[in-house]
Structures are given as structure tokens and as C-alpha cells.
Protein backbone atom coordinates (compact mmCIF):
# COMPACT_ATOMS: atom_id res chain seq x y z
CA UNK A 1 127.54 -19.94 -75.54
CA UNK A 2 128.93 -17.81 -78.14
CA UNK A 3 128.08 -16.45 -81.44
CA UNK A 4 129.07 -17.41 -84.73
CA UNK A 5 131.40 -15.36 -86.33
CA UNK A 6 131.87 -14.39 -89.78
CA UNK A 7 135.14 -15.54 -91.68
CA UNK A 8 137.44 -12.64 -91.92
CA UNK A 9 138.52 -11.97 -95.12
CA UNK A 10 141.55 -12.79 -96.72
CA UNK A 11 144.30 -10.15 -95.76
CA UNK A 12 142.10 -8.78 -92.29
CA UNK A 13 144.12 -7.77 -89.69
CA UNK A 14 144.17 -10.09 -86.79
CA UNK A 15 142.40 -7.57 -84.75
CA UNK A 16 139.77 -6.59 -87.12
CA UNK A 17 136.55 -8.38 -86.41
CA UNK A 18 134.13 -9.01 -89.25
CA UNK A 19 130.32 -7.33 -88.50
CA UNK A 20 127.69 -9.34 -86.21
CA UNK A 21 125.57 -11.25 -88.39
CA UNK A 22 121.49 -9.86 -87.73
CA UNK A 23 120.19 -13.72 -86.41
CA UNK A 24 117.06 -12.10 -84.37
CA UNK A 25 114.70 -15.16 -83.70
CA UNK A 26 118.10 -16.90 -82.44
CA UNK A 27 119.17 -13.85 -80.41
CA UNK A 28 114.84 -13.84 -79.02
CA UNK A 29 115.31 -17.19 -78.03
CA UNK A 30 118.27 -16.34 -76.22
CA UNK A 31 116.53 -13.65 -74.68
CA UNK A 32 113.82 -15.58 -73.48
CA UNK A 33 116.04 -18.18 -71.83
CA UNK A 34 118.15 -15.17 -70.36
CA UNK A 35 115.57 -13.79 -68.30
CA UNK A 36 114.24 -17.25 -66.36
CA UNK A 37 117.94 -17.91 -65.62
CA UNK A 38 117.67 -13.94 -63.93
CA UNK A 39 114.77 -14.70 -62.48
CA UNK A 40 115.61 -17.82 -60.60
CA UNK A 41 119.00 -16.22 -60.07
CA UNK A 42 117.48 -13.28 -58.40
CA UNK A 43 115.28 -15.88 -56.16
CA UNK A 44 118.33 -18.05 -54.81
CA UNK A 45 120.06 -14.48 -54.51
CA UNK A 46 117.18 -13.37 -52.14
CA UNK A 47 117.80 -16.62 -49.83
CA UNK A 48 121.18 -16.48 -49.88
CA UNK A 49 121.41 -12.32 -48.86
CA UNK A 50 119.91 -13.78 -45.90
CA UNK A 51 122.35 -15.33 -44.28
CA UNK A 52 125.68 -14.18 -46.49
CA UNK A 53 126.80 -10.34 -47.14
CA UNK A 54 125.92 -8.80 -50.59
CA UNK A 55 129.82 -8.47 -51.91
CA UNK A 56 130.38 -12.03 -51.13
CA UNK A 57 127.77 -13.52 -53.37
CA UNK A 58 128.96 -10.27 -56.00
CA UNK A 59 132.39 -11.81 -55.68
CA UNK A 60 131.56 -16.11 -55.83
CA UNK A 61 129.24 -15.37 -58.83
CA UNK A 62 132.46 -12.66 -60.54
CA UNK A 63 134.80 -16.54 -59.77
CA UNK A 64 132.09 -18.78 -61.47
CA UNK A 65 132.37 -16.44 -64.60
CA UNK A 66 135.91 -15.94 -64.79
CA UNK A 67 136.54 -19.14 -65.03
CA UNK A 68 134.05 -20.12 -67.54
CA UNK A 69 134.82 -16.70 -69.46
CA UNK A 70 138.84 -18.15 -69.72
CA UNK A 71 137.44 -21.41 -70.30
CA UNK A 72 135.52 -20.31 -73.74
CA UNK A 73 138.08 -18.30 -74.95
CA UNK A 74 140.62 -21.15 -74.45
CA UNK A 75 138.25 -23.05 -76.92
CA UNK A 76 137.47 -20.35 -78.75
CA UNK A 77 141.22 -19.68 -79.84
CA UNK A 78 141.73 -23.32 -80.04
CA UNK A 79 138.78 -23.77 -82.66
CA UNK A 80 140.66 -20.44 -84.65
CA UNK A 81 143.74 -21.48 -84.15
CA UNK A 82 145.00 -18.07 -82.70
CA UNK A 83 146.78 -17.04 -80.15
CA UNK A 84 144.94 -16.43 -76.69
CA UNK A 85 146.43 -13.05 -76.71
CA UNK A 86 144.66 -12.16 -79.86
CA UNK A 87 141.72 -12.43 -78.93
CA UNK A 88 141.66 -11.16 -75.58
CA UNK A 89 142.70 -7.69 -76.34
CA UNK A 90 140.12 -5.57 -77.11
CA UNK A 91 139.98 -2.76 -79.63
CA UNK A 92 138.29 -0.95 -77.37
CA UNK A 93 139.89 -1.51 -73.46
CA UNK A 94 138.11 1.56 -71.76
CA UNK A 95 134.67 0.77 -73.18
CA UNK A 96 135.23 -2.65 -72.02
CA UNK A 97 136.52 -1.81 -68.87
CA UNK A 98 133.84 0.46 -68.02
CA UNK A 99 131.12 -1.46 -68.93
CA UNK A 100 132.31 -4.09 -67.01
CA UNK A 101 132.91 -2.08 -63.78
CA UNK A 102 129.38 -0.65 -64.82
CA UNK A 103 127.49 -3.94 -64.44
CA UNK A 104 129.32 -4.86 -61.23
CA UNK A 105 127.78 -2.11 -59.57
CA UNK A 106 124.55 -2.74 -61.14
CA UNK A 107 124.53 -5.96 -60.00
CA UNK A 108 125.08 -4.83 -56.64
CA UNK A 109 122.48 -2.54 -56.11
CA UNK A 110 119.71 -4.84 -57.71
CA UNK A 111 121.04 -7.20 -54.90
CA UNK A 112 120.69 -5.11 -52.19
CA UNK A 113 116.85 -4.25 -53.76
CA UNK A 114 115.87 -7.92 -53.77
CA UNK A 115 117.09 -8.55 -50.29
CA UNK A 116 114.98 -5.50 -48.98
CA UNK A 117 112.15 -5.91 -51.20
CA UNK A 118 109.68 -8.96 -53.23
CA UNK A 119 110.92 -9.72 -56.43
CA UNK A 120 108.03 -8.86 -58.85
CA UNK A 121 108.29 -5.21 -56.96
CA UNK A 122 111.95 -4.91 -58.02
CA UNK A 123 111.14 -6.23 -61.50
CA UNK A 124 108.23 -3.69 -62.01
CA UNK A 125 110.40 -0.86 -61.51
CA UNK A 126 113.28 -2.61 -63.08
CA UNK A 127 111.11 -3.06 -66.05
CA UNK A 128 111.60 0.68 -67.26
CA UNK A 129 115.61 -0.24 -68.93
CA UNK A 130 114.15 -1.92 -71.73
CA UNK A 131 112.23 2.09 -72.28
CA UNK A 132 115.69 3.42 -72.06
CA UNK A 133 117.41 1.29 -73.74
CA UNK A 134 115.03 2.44 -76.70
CA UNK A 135 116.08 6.23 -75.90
CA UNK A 136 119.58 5.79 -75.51
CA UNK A 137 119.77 4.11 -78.79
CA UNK A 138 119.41 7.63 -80.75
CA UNK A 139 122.36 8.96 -79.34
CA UNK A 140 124.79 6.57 -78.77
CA UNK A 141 124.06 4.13 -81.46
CA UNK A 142 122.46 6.89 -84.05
CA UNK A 143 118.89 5.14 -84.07
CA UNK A 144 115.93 6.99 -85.41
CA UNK A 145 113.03 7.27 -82.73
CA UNK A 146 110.04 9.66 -83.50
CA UNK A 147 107.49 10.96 -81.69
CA UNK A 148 105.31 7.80 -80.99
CA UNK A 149 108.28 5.67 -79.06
CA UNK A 150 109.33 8.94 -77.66
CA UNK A 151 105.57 9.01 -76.22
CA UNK A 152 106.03 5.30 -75.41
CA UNK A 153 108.97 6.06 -72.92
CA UNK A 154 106.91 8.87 -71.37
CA UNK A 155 104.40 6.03 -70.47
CA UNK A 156 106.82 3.84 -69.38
CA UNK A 157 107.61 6.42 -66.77
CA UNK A 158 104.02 7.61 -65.71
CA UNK A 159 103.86 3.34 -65.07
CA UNK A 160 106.68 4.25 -62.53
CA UNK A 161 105.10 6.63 -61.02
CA UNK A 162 102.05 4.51 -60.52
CA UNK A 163 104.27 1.90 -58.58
CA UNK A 164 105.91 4.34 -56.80
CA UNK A 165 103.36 6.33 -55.94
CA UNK A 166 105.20 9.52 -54.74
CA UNK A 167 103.73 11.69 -52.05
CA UNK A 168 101.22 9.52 -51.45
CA UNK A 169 103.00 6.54 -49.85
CA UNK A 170 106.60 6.52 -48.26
CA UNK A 171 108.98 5.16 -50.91
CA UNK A 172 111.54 2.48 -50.09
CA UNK A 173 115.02 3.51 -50.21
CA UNK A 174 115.18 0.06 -52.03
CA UNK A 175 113.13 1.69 -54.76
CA UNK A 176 115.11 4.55 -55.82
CA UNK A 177 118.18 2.50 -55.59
CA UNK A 178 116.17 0.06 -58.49
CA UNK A 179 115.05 2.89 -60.83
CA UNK A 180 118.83 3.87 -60.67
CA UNK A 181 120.47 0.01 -61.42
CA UNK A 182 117.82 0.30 -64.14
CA UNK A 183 118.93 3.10 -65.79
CA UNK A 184 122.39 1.58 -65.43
CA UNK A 185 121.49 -2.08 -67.13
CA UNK A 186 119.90 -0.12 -69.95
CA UNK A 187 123.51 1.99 -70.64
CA UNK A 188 125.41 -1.23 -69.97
CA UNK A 189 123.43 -3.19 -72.90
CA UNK A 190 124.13 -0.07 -75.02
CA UNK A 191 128.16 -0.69 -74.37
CA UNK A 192 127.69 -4.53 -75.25
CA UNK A 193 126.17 -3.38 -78.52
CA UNK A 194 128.71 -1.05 -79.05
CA UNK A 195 131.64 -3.52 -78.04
CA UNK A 196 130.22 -5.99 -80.19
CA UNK A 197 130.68 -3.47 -83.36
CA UNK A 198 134.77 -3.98 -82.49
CA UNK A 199 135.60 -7.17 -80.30
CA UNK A 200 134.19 -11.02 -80.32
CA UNK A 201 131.56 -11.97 -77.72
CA UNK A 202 134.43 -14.12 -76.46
CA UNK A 203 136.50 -10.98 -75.48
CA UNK A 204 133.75 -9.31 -74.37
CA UNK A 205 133.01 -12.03 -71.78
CA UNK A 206 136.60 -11.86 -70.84
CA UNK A 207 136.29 -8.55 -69.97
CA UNK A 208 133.06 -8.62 -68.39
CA UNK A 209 134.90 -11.83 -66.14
CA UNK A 210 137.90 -10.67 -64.98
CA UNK A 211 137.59 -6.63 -64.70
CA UNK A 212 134.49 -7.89 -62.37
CA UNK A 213 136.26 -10.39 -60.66
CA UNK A 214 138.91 -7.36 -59.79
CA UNK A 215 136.51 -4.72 -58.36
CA UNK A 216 134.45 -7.83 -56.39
CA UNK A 217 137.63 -8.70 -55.23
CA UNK A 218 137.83 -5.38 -53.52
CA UNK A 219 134.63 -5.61 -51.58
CA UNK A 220 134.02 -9.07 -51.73
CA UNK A 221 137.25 -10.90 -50.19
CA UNK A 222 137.22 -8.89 -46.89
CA UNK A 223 133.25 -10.04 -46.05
CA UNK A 224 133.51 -13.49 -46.59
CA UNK A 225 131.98 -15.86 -44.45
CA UNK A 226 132.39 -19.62 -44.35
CA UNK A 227 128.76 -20.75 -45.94
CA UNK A 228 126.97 -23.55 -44.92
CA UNK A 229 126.27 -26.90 -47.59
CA UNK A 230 123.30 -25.59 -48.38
CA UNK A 231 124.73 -21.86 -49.13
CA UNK A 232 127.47 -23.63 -50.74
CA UNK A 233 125.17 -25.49 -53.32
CA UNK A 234 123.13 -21.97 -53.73
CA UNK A 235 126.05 -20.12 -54.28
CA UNK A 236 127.02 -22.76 -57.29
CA UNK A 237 124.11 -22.47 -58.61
CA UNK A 238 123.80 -18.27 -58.85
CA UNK A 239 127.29 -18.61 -59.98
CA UNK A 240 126.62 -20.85 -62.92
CA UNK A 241 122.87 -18.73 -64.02
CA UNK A 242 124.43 -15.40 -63.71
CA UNK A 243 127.30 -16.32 -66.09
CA UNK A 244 125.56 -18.49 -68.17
CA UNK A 245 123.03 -15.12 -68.24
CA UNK A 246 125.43 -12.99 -69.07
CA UNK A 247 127.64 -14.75 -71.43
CA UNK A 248 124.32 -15.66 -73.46
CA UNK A 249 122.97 -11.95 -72.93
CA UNK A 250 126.55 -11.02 -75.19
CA UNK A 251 125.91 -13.04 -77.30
CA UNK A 252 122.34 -11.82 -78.20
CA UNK A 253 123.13 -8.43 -78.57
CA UNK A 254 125.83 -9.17 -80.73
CA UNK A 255 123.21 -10.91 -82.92
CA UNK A 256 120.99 -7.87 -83.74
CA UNK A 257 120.24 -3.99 -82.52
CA UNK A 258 119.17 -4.07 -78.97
CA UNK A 259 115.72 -2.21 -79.04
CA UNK A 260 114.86 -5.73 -81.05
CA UNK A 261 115.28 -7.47 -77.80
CA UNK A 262 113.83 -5.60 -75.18
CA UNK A 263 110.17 -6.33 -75.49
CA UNK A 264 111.33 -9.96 -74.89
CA UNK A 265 112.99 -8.89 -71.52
CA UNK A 266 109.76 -8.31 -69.76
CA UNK A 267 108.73 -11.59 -68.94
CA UNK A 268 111.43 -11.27 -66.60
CA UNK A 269 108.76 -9.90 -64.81
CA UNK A 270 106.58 -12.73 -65.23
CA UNK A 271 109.27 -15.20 -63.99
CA UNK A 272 109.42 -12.90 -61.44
CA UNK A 273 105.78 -13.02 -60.34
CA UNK A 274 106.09 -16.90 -60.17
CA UNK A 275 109.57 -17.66 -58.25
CA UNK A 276 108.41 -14.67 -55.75
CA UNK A 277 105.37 -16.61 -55.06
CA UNK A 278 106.74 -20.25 -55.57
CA UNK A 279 109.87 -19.15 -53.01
CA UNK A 280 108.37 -16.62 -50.98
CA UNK A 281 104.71 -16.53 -51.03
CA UNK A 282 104.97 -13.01 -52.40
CA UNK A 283 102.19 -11.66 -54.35
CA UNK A 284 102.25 -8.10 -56.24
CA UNK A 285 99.49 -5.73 -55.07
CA UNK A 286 97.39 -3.90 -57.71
CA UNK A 287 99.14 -0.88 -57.84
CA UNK A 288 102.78 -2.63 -58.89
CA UNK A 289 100.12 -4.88 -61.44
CA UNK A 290 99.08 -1.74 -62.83
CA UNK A 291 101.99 0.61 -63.01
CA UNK A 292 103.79 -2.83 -64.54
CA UNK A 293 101.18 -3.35 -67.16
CA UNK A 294 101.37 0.61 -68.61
CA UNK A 295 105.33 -0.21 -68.48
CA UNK A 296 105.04 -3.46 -70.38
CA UNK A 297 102.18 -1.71 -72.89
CA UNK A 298 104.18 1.33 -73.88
CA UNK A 299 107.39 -0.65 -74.53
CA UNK A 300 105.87 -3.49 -76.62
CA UNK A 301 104.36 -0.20 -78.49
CA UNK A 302 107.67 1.22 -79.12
CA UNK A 303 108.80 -2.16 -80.30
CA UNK A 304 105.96 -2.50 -82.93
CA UNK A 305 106.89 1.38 -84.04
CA UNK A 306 110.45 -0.10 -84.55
CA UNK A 307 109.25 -3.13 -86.49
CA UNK A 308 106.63 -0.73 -88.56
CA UNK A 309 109.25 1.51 -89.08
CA UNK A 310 111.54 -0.87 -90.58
CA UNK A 311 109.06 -2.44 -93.13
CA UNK A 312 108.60 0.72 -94.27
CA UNK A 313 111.90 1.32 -94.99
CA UNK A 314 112.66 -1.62 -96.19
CA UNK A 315 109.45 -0.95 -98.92
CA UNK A 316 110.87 2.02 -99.82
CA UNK A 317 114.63 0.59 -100.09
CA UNK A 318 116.00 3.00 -98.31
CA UNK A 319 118.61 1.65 -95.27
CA UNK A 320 117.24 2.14 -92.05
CA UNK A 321 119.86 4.39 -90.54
CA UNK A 322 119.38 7.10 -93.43
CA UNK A 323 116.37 8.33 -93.02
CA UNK A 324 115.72 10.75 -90.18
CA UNK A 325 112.50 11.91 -88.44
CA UNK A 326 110.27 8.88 -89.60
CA UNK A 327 108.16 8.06 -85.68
């Protein structure tokens, strides 16, 4: 799935790219879909890490999505009439190849946490990116966010703190290693946005494909074991979610600004809650509950700041981006 470009206008250069059209209740809905596919993606992931090594599920799921990444921008060049060439070069080739690198190792480590750990426990630390997604929007793509979102994030991390509980009980290795594939999710959305400023979701799907399919490669090719029919069928079937996911996810962020989208992205954690119990029998204790719910809270806070925020630019007709300060 890809997203609707504008027409270029007459006398654009064939690698200028016209700016994302703001479609936010299609890029929600997107969202929404996005994080059941994760969640039952992470489930089959947690069954499969069971009996198959981490790299070589990294590397059948990097296969499923290079081919359906070259299979959309076939189309996609076929419906512009342009050469494949065109459109697969990127304006910006070390943003896209380090974003793409970026999510492979992301990937990775949220892997190794769900084999190790019950899903709604990896979510509920997990669920902190969408926080820092908000904070990292000031400086890399020159949002405004004032005191009250600021305080949201600070929230976001006492809820953290609650799951964690540090110095009180031993944390899991498995937990650090989350809040850190958290932190890198939230800068990888960050590069989609800013990809999506110069290249088509197509090419940034490309990208994301093959540049992953290299560095999986790597790790990937030199674990594999022969799976079993039933591993087989899993392994289809994280292959096709996790690029359908991702190749969707572009698409959504290309649609509008990303701190839009993130409230959306916590009822990952709900999907979470019910494949960990529906697969595993896993129920979250009160303490993950808790330090979830203060997560959750303060970033559907610093969502309605955003959305106040707006309006009141809007009011005043002033564009968003040019006034400073405002919480």
C-alpha cells in the first residue's frame, strides 16, 4: 500500500517529489491496522524464536519485503510511466540507508525481548517511543513543544520507572535492551518523516527492503536452520505482517506529521495484552498495568496539547511552524 502522490508540475525535475498531502484520518486508520499486524507479528515471532535463531527470522521476514518492496515499485513506475531507476534513487541515500540499517537492528533487539520476556511487558516499556517521538520532533523536524508535552514526556518516563522498578526488583537484561529499541523506533519514524519530505513511499520501501535484506544477510544466512511445515507457514506469515506493517507504516507518515500518529500506536499495547494471553496465557501484573497506564495518559495528553495547539493557531491564522514558545 502506497500513498497517493501529488502530480508534479509541469517542468519538475524527475527527481523532485511534490509535498505529502496532510490525509490524517486515512494515515489513523492506517495506524490502527499497523499495530494488530505488530502485534500478531510479535506473537508468531515469540513461537517461532523458540525453535529458530533470531537472525534467521530477521533475515526470511528482510526476503518477504524485498520482494514485495520491488514488486510495488515495478507497479508503481509502470502506473507513472518512468523508469525504475527514477524512482529508486533517493535524494537522500545516507538518510535512507541509515534508517534502514537503523530499523534492522531495532527489529532485532525487540526480538530478542519478546523471546525472553511476555509481550504486554515488552509493549509497556516499548510504549515510551511514541513520548519521544514527540521530543525529537523539535529538533529534527523544527516542531514547537512547550512546557505541558515537555511535562507529558517526563511522565511517560516516571511510567517506566514504575514498570521497571529499579532497585527494588532485579531488572531483566531484556528490559534495558527494550527501552533502548524504543528509543531507536522513535528516531527511525523521525527519518521516515524526514525521507518522505524528499523521496516517494515507494523508494522509501525500497530502501527499507533491500539495505535490510543486506545487513540480515550478514547475520542471518550463516544461522539458518531447515524449519519445520509448521515454522515454514509461521515464517510466511511474519514475513507478509512485518512488510505489510512497514510498507503501510511509510505510508502513514508520509500522510501527516508524526506526533499526529502516535497516540494511535498504543493500542499496540492492547493487542498486545490479548495475543499474550490468547497465545501464551500471559497476563500483565499490576505494576506493568500501572506504569503502562501513566505512559499511555501522558502521551494522549501531549497529543491533545498538539491538537489544542493547532486550533489555536489556526484561529489566529498564523502557520503552525512560526510561532515559537506556545505549550
Amino acid at each position: 500500500m502506497t500513498t497517493p502522490l501529488v502530480a508534479e508540475p509541469s517542468g519538475a525535475t524527475p527527481s523532485a517529489v511534490a509535498p505529502p498531502v496532510d490525509r490524517s484520518r486515512l494515515a489513523i486508520a492506517l495506524t490502527l491496522t499497523v499495530m494488530l499486524a505488530f502485534a500478531i507479528m510479535d506473537g508468531l515471532t515469540k513461537i517461532l524464536s523458540q525453535t529458530l535463531a533470531i537472525p534467521q527470522i530477521l533475515w526470511f521476514r528482510a526476503i518477504v519485503f524485498a520482494i514485495l518492496a520491488v514488486t510495488l515499485l515495478r507497479l508503481g513506475a509502470a502506473t507513472r510511466d518512468k523508469p525504475i531507476r527514477e524512482i529508486a534513487t533517493s535524494r537522500r541515500p545516507w538518510l535512507q540507508f541509515t534508517r534502514a540499517v537503523l530499523l534492522v537492528v531495532e527489529s532485532g533487539m525487540y526480538m530478542v525481548a519478546f523471546s525472553l520476556l511476555p509481550l504486554a511487558d515488552v509493549h509497556a516499556v516499548g510504549a515510551i517511543s511514541p513520548l519521544l517521538v514527540v521530543a525529537l520532533s523539535v529538533p529534527f523536524l523544527g516542531e514547537t513543544v512547550g512546557w505541558r508535552r515537555w511535562a507529558a514526556v517526563a511522565v511517560g518516563f516516571i511510567g517506566v520507572l514504575v514498570i521497571v522498578r529499579p532497585g527494588v526488583t532485579a531488572m531483566h537484561p531484556a528490559t534495558l535492551l527494550t527501552l533502548v529499541a524504543a528509543a531507536m523506533w522513535a528516531v527511525y519514524q523521525i527519518m521516515v518523516r524526514l525521507a518522505s519530505r524528499v523521496d516517494r513511499p515507494e523508494t522509501t520501501s525500497l530502501w527499507t527492503a533491500l539495505v535490510g535484506l543486506g545487513a540480515s544477510t550478514l547475520v542471518g544466512a550463516v544461522q539458518w536452520v531447515w524449519p519445520t511445515p509448521q515454522s515454514w507457514a509461521l515464517l510466511v506469515c511474519v514475513g507478509l505482517l512485518g512488510a505489510f506493517a512497514h510498507i503501510t507504516l511509510i505510508a502513514a507518515l508520509g500522510m501527516t506529521e508524526p506526533s499526529l500518529l502516535q497516540p494511535f500506536s498504543y493500542t499496540l499495547f492492547v493487542w498486545a495484552i490479548v495475543v499474550g494471553y490468547v497465545l501464551f496465557g500471559d497476563v500483565p501484573d499490576g505494576w506493568t498495568l500501572a506504569g503502562a497506564s501513566l505512559i499511555i495518559a501522558s502521551g494522549l495528553y501531549a497529543w491533545h496539547r498538539e491538537r489544542v495547539r493547532a486550533r489555536g493557531q489556526f484561529t489566529n491564522g498564523v502557520p503552525p511552524r512560526s510561532r515559537v514558545g506556545q505549550p
